[in-house]
C-alpha atoms as a PDB file:
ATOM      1  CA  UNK A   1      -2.049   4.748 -17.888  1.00  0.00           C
ATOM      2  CA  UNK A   2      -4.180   7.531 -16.085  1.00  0.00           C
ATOM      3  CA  UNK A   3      -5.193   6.574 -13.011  1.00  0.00           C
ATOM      4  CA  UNK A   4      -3.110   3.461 -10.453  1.00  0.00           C
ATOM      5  CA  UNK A   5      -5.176   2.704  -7.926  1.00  0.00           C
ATOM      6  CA  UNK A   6      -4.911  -0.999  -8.124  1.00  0.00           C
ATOM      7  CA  UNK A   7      -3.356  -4.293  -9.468  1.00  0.00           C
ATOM      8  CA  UNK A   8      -5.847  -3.684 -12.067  1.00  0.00           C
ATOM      9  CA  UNK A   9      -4.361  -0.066 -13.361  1.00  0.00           C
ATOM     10  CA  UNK A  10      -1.061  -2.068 -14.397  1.00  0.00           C
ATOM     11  CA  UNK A  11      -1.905  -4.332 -17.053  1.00  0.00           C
ATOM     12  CA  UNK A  12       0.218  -7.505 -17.380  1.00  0.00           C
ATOM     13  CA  UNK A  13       2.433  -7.891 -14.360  1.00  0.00           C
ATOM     14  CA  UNK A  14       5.177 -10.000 -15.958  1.00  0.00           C
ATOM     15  CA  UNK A  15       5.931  -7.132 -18.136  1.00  0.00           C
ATOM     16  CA  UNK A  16       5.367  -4.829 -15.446  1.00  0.00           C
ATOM     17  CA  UNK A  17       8.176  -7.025 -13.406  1.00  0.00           C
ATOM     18  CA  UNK A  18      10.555  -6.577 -16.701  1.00  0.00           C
ATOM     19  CA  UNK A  19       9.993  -3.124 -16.335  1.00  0.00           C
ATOM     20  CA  UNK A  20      10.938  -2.633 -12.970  1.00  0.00           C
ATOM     21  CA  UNK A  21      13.897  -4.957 -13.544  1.00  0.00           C
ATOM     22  CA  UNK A  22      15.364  -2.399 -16.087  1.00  0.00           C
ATOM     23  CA  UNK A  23      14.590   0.409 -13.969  1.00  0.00           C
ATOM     24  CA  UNK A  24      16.511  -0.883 -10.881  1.00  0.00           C
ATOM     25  CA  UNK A  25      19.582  -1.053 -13.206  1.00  0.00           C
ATOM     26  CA  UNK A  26      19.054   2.340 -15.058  1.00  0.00           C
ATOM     27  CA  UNK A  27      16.859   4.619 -12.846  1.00  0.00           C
ATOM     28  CA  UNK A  28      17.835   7.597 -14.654  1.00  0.00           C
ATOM     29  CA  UNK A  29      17.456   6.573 -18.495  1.00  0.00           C
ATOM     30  CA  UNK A  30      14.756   8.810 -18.754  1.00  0.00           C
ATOM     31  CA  UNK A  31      15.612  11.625 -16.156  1.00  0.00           C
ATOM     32  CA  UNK A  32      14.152  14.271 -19.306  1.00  0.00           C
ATOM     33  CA  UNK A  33      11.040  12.643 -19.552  1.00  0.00           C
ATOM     34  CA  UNK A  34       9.468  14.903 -16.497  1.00  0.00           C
ATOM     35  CA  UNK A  35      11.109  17.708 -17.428  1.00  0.00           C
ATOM     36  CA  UNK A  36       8.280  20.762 -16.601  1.00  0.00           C
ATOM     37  CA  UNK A  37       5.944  18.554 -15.464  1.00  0.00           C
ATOM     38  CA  UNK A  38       4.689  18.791 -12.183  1.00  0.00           C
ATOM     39  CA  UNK A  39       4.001  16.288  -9.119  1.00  0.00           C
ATOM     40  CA  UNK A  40       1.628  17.387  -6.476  1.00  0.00           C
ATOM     41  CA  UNK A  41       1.517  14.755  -3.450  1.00  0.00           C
ATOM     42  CA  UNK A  42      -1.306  15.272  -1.044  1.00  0.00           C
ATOM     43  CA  UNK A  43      -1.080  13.485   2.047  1.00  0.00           C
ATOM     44  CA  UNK A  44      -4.019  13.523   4.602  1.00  0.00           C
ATOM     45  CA  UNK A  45      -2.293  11.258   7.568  1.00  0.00           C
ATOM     46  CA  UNK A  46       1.418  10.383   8.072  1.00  0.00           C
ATOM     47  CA  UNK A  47       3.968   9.007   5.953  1.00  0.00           C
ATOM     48  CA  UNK A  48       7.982   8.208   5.175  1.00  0.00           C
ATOM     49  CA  UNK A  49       8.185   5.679   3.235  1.00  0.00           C
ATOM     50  CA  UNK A  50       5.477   6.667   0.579  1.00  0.00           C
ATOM     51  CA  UNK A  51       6.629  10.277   0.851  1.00  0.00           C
ATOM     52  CA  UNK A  52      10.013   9.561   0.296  1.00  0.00           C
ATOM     53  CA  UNK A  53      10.011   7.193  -2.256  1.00  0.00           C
ATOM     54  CA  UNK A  54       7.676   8.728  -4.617  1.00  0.00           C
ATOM     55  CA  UNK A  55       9.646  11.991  -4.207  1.00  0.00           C
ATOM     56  CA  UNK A  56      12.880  10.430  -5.316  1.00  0.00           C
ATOM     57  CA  UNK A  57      11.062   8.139  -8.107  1.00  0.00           C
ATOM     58  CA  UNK A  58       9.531  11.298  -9.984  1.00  0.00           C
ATOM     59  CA  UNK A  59      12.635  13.428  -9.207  1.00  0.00           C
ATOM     60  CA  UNK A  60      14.711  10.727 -10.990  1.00  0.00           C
ATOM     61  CA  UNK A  61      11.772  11.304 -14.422  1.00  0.00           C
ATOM     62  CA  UNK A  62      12.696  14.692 -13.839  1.00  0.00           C
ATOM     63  CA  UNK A  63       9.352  16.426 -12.534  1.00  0.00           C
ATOM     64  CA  UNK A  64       8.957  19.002 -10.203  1.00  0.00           C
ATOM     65  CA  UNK A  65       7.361  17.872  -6.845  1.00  0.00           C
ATOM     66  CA  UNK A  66       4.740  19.581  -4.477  1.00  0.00           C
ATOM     67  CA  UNK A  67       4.131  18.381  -1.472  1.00  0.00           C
ATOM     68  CA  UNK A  68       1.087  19.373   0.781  1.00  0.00           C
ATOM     69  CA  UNK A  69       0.510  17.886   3.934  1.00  0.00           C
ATOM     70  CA  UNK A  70      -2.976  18.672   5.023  1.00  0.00           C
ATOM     71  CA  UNK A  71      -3.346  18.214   8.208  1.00  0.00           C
ATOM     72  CA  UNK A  72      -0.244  21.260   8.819  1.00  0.00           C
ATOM     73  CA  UNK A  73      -0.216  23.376   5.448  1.00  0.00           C
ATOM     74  CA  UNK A  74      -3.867  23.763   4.179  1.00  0.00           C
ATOM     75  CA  UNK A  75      -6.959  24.866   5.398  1.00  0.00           C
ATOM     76  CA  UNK A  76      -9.393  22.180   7.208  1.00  0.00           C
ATOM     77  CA  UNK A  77     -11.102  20.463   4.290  1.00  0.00           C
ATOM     78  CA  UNK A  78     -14.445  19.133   4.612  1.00  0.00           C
ATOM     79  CA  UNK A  79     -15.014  16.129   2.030  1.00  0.00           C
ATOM     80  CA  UNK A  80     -18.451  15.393   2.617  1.00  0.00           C
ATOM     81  CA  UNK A  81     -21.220  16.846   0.439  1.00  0.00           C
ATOM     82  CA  UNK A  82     -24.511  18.664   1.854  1.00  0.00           C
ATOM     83  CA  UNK A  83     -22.981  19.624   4.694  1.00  0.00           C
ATOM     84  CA  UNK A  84     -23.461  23.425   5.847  1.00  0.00           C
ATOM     85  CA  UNK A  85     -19.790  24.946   6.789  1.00  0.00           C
ATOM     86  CA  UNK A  86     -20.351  26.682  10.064  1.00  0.00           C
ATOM     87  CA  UNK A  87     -17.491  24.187  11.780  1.00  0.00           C
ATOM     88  CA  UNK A  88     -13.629  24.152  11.690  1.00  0.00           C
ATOM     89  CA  UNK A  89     -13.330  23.351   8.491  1.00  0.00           C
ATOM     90  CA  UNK A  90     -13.704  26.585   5.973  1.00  0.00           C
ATOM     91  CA  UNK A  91     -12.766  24.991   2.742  1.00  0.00           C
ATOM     92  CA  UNK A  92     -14.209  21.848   0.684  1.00  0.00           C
ATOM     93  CA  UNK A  93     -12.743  19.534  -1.705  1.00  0.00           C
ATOM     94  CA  UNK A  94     -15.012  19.985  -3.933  1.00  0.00           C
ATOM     95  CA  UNK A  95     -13.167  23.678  -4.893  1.00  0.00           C
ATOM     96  CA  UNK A  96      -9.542  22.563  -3.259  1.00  0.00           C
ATOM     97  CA  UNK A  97      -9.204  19.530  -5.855  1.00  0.00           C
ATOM     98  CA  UNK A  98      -9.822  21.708  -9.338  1.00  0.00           C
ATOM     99  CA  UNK A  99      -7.301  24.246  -7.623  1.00  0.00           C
ATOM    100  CA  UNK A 100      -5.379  21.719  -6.730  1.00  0.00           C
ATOM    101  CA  UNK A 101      -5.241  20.079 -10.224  1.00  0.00           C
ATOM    102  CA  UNK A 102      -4.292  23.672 -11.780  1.00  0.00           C
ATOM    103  CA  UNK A 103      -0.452  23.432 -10.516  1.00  0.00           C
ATOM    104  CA  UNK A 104       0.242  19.502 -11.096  1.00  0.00           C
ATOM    105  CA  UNK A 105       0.517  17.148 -14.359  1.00  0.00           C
ATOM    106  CA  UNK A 106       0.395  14.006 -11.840  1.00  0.00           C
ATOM    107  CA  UNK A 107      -1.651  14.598  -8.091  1.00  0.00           C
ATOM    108  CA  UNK A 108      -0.538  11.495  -5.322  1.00  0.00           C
ATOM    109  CA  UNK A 109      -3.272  10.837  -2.748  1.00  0.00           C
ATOM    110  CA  UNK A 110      -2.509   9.140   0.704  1.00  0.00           C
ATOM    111  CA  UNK A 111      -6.001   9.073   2.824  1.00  0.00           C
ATOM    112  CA  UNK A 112      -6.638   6.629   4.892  1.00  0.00           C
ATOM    113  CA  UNK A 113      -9.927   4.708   6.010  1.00  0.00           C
ATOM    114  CA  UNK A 114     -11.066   6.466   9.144  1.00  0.00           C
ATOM    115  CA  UNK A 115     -13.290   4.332  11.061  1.00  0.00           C
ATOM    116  CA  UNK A 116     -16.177   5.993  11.216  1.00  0.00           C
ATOM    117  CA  UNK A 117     -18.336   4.906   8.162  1.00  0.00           C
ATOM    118  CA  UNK A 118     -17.384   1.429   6.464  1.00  0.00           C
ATOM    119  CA  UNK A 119     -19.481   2.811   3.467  1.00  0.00           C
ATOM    120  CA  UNK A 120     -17.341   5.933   3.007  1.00  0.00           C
ATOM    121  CA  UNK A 121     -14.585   4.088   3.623  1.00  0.00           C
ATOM    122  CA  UNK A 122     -15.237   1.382   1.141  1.00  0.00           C
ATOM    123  CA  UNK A 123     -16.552   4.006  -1.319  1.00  0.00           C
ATOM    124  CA  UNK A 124     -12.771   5.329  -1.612  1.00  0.00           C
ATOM    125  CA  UNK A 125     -15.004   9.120  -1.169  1.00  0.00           C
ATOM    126  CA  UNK A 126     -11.802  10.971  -1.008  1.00  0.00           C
ATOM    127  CA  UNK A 127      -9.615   9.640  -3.796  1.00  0.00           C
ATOM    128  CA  UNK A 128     -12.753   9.094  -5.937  1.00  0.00           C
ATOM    129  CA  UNK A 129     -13.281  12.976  -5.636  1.00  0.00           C
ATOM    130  CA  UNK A 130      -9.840  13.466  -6.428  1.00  0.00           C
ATOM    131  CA  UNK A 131     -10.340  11.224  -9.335  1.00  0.00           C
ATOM    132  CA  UNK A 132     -13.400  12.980 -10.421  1.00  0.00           C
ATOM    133  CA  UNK A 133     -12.966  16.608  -9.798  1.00  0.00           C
ATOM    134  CA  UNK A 134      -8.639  17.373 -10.464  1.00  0.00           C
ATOM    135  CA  UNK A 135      -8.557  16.564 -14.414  1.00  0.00           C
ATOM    136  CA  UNK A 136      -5.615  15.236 -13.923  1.00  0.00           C
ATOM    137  CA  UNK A 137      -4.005  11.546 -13.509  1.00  0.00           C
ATOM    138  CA  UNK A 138      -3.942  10.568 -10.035  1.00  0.00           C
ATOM    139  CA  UNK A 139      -1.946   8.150  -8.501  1.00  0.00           C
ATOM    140  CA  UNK A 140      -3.274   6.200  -4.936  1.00  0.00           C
ATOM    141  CA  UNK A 141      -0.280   6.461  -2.152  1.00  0.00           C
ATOM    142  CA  UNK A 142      -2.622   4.707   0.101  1.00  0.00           C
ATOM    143  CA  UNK A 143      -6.375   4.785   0.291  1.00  0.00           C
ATOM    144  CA  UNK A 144      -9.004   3.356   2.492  1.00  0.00           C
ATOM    145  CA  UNK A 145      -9.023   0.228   1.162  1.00  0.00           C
ATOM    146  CA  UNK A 146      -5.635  -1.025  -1.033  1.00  0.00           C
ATOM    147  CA  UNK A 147      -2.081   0.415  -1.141  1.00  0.00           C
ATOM    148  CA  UNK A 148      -0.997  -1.007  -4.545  1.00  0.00           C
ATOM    149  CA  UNK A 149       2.371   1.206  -4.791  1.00  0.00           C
ATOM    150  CA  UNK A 150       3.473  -0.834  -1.475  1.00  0.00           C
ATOM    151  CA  UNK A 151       1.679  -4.171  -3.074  1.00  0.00           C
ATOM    152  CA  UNK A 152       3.828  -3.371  -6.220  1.00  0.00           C
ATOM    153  CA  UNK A 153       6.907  -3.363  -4.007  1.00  0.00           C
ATOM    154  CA  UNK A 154       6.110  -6.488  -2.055  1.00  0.00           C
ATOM    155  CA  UNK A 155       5.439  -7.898  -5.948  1.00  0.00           C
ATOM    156  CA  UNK A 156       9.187  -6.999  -7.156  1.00  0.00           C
ATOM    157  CA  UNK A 157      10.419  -8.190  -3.844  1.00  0.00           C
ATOM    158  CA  UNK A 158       9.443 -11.719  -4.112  1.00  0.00           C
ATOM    159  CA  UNK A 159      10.181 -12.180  -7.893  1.00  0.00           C
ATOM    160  CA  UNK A 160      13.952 -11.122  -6.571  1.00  0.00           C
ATOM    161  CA  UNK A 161      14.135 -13.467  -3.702  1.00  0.00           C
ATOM    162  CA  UNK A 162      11.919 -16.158  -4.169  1.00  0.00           C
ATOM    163  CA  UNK A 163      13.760 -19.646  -5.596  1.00  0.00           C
ATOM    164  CA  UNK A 164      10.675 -21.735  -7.110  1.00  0.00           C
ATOM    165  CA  UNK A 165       8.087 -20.601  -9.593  1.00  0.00           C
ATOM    166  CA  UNK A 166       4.890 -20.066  -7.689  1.00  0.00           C
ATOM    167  CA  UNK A 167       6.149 -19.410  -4.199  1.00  0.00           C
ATOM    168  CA  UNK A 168       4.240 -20.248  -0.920  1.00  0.00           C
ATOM    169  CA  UNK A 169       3.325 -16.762   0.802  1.00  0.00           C
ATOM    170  CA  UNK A 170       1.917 -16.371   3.938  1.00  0.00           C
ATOM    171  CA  UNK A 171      -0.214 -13.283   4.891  1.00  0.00           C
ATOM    172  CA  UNK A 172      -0.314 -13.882   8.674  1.00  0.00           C
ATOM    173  CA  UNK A 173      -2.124 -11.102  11.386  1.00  0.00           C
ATOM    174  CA  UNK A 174      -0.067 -10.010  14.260  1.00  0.00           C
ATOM    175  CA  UNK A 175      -0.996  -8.109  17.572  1.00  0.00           C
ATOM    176  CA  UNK A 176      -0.838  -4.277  17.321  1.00  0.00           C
ATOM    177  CA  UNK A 177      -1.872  -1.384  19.925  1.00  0.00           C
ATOM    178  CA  UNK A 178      -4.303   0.502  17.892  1.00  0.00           C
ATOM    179  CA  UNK A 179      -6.727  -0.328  15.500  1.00  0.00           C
ATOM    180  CA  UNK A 180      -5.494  -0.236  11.724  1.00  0.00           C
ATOM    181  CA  UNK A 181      -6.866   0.087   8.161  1.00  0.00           C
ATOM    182  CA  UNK A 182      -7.342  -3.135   5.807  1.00  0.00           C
ATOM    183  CA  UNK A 183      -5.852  -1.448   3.084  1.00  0.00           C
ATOM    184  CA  UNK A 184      -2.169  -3.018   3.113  1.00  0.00           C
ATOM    185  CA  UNK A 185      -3.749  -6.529   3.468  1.00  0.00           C
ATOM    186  CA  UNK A 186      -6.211  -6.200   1.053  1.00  0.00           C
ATOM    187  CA  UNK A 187      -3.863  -4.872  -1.433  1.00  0.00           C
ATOM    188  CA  UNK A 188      -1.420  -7.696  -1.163  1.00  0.00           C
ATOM    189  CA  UNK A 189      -3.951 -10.350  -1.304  1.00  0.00           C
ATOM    190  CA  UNK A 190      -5.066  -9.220  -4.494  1.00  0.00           C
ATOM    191  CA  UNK A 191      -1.390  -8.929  -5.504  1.00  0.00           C
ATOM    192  CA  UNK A 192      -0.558 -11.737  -4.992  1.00  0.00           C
ATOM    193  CA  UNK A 193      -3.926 -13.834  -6.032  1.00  0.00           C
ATOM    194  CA  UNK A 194      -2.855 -12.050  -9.757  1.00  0.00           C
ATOM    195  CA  UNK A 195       0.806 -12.721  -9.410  1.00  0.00           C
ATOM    196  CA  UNK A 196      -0.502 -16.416  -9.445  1.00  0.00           C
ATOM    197  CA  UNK A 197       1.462 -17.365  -6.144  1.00  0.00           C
ATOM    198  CA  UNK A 198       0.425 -19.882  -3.458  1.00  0.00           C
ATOM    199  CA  UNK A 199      -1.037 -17.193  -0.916  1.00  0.00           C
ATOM    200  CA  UNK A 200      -2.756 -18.422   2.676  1.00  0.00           C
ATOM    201  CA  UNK A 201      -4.051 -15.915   4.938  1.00  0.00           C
ATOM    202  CA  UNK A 202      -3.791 -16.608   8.577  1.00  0.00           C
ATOM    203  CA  UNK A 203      -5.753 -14.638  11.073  1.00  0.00           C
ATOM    204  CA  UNK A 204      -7.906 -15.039  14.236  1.00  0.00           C
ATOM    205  CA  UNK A 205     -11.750 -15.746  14.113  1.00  0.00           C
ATOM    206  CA  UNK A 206     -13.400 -12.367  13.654  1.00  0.00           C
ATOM    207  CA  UNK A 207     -10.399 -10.660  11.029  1.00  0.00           C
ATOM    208  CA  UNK A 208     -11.577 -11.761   7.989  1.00  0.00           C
ATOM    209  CA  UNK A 209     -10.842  -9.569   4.966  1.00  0.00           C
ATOM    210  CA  UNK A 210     -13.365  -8.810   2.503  1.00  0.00           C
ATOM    211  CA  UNK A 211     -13.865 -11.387   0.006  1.00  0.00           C
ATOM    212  CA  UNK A 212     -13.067  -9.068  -3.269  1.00  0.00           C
ATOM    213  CA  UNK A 213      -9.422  -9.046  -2.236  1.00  0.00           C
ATOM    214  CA  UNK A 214      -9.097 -12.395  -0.689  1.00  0.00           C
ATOM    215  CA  UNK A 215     -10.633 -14.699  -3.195  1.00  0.00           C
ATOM    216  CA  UNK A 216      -8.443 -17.040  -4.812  1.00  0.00           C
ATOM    217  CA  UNK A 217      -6.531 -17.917  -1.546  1.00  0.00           C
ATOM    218  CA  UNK A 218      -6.363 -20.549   1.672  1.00  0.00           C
ATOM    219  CA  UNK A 219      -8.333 -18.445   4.926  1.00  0.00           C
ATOM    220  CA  UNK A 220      -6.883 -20.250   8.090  1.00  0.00           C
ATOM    221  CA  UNK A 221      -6.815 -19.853  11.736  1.00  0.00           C
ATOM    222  CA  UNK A 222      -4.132 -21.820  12.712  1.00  0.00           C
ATOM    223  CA  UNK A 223      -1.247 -19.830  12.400  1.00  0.00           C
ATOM    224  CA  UNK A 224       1.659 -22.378  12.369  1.00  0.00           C
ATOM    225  CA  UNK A 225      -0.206 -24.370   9.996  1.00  0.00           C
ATOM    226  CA  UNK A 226       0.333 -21.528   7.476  1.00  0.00           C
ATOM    227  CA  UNK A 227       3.865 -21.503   7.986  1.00  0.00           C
ATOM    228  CA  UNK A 228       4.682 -24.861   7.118  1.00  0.00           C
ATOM    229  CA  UNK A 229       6.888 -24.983   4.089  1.00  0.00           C
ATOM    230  CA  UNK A 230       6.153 -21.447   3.407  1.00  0.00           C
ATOM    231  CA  UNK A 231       8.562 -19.241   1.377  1.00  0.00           C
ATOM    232  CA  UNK A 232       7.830 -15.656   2.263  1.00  0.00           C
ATOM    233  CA  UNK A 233       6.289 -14.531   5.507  1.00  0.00           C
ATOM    234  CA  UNK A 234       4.686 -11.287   5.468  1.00  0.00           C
ATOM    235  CA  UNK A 235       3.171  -9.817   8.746  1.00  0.00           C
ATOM    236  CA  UNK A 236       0.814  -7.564   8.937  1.00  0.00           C
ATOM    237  CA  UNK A 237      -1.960  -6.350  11.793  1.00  0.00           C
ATOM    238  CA  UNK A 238      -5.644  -4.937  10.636  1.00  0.00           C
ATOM    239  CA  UNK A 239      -8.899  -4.239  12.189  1.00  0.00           C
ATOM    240  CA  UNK A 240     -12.114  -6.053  12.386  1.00  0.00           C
ATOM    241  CA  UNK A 241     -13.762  -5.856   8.871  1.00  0.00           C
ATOM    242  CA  UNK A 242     -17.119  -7.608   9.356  1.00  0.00           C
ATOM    243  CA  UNK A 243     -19.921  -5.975  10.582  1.00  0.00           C
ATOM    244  CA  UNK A 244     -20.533  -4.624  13.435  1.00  0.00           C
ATOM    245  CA  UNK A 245     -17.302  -4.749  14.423  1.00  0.00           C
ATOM    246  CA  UNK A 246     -15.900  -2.796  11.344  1.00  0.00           C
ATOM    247  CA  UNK A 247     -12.710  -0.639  12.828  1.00  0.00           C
ATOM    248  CA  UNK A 248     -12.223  -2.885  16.213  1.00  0.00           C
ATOM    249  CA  UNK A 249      -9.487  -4.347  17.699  1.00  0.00           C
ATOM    250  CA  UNK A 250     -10.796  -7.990  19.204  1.00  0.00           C
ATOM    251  CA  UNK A 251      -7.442  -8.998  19.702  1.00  0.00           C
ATOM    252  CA  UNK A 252      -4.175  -8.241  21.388  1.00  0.00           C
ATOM    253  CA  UNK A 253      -2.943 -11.897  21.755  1.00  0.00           C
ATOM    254  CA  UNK A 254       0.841 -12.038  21.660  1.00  0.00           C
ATOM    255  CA  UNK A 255       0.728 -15.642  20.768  1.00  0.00           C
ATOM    256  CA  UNK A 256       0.430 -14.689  17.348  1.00  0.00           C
ATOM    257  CA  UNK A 257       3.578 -12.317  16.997  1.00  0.00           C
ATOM    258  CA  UNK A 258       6.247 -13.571  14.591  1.00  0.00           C
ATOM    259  CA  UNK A 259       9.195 -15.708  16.130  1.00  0.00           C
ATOM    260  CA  UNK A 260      12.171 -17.813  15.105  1.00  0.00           C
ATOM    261  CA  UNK A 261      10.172 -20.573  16.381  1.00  0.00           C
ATOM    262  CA  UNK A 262       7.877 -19.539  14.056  1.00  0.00           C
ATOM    263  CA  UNK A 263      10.176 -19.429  11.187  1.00  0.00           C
ATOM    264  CA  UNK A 264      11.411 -22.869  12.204  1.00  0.00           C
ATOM    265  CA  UNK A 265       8.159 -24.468  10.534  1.00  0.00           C
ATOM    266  CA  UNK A 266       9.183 -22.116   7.289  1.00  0.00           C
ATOM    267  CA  UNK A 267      11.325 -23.453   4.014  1.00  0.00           C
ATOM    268  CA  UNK A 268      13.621 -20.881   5.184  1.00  0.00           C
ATOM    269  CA  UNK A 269      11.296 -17.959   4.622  1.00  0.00           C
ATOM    270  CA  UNK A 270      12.039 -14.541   3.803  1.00  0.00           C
ATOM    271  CA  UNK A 271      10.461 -12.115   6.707  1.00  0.00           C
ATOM    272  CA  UNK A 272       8.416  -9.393   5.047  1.00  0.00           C
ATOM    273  CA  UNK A 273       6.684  -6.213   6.503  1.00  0.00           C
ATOM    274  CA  UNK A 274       5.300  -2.888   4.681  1.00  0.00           C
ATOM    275  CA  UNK A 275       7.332  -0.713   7.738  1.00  0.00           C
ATOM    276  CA  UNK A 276       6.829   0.956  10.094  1.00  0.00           C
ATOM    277  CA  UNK A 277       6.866  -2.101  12.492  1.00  0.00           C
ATOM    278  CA  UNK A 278       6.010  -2.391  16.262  1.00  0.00           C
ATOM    279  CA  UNK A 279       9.236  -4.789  17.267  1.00  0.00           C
ATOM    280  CA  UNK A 280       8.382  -7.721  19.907  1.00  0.00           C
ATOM    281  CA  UNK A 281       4.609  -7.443  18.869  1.00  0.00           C
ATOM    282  CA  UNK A 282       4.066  -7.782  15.419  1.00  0.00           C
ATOM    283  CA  UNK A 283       7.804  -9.335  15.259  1.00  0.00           C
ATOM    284  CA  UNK A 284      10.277  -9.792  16.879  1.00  0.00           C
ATOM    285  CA  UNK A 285      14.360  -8.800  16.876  1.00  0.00           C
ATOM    286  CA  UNK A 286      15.565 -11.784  16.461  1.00  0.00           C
ATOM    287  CA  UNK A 287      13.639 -12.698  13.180  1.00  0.00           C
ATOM    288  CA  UNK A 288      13.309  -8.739  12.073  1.00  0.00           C
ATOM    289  CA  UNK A 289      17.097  -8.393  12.297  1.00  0.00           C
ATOM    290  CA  UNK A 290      18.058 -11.635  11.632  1.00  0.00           C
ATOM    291  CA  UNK A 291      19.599 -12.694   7.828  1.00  0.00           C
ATOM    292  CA  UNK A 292      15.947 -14.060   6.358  1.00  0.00           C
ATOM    293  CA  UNK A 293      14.605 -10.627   6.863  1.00  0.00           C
ATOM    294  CA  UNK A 294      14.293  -8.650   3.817  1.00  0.00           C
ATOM    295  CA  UNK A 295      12.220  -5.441   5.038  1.00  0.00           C
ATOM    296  CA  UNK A 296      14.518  -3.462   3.767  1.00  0.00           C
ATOM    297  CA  UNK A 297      15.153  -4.245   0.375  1.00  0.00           C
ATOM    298  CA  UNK A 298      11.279  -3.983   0.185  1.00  0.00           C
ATOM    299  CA  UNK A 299      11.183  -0.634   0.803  1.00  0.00           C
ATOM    300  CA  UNK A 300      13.578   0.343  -1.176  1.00  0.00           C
ATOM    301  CA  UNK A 301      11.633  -0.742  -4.033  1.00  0.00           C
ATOM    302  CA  UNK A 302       8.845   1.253  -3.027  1.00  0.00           C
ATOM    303  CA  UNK A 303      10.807   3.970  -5.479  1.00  0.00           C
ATOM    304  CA  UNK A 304      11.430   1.117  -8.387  1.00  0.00           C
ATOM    305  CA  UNK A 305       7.846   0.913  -7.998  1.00  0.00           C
ATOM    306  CA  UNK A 306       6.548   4.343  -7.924  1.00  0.00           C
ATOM    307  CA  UNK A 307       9.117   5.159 -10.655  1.00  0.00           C
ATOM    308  CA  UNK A 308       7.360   2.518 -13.147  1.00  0.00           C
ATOM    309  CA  UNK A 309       3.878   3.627 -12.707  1.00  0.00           C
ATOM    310  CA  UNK A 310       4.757   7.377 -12.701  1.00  0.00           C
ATOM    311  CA  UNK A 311       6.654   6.931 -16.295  1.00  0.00           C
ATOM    312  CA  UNK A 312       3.826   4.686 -17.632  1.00  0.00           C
ATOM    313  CA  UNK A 313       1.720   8.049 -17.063  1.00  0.00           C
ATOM    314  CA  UNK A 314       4.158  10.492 -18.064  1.00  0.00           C
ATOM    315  CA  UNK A 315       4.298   8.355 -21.472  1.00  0.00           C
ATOM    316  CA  UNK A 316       0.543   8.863 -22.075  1.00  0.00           C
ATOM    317  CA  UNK A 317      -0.227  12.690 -20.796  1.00  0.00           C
ATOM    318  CA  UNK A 318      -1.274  14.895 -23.942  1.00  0.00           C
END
């Protein structure tokens, strides 16, 4: 492996649920296998979980670890090409990445879509460059448009907890303050589409995801519909995708937060959520903190998950 960007970087996922299996029980089998190599993690907005986890997972290999948050310890990069430098921003990527990919064996990228240009967005520009430019493996902590270390999580998670085959999962919207990226949604749609599981997305009229990562499942409106027998609840707000109200909120309506009359219609689902989670909008305390909810055991195999793709590319460097 050189490059995990999405569910298609892992190859078959029942082996790469075996794998992650094994790890959980011996997480330091191969603590030697990162020895001198180098992990440079390059976040351009905020992060715990991701930052955390992936930490831990290659310091468990072994590796060294870098981390370089640019928005506090680097110059303002400018990403976009043609542009003439005369504003606040004194460096480009286009010299930062080589440099970049001179001190690291494995380079992490966490940018995020920013609203302003669905193209660029959608064109991954930033992790793409990194891609191109660092001549080096590069691993996606979150991009514009998929986070599939998170969507490898969530994909662990339910093979641990889930008591039938092919389990009914739920993908439902829920009401947030500000207006956020597609790219957790996305990413577990297409998850769980390959994972073969019984996936409905439920969302207001106007939040439809793009069809790439959405194909293979039930679209609904009707929210308690969806959770009718379901097995897994996972919540999750995003912005407007459709044009031209790419980046908007269009709604705040509370009626679609997560309850325990909500979870009422459920087969006794599990509660799911990627974290951080606005309590009493997106969810609330009763079902967050309640016995079905399995938030955190999701998160912590955001580091069972990091720790499988980062030795499946340790395994194939020169």
């Amino acid at each position: 492996m050189k490059y995990f960007t999405s569910v298609n970087d892992i190859g078959p996922l029942d082996i790469a649920i075996q794998e992650a299996m094994r790890t959980k029980k011996e997480k330091f089998s191969d603590s030697n296998l990162g020895k001198n190599h180098t992990a440079l993690l390059i976040f351009f907005n905020s992060s715990l979980r991701t930052r955390l986890s992936t930490q831990k997972a290659a310091e468990n290999l072994g590796m060294n670890v870098i981390v370089l948050d640019v928005q506090q310890g680097a110059w303002n990069l400018e990403t976009r090409k043609g542009v003439i430098m005369d504003g606040d921003k004194p460096e480009h990527l286009l010299e930062a990445i080589p440099v970049m990919g001179c001190y690291a064996d494995i380079i992490g990228v966490r940018s995020f879509a920013r609203f302003e240009s669905k193209e660029e967005d959608y064109g991954e520009v930033i992790l793409n460059q990194f891609i191109r430019y660092s001549g080096k493996p590069v691993i996606s902590l979150e991009s514009a448009t998929r986070h599939p270390l998170q969507s490898f999580a969530d994909h662990i998670t339910i093979e641990e907890y889930k008591t039938v085959e092919k389990p009914r999962v739920v993908l439902t919207w829920a009401p947030h303050p500000k207006a956020l990226p597609q790219a957790v949604p996305n990413s577990f749609a297409e998850w769980m589409v390959a994972a073969g599981y019984h996936l409905t997305i439920a969302h207001p009229q106007g939040y439809e995801l793009d069809e790439r990562f959405t194909r293979g499942a039930v679209i609904t409106y009707d929210q308690e519909e969806a959770f009718r027998g379901a097995d897994f609840i996972y919540a999750k707000n995003w912005a407007a995708y459709r044009d031209p109200d790419y980046g908007r909120i269009l709604s705040t309506d509370r009626s679609w937060t997560v309850d325990s009359k909500k979870m009422e219609l459920t087969n006794n689902a599990r509660f799911m959520h990627c974290l951080p989670v606005r309590r009493n909008m997106i969810v609330t305390d009763e079902v967050l903190d309640g016995p079905r909810s399995i938030v955190i055991p999701q998160a912590a195999n955001r580091e069972i998950a990091t720790q499988v793709v980062l030795r499946r590319i340790l395994k194939d460097l020169p």
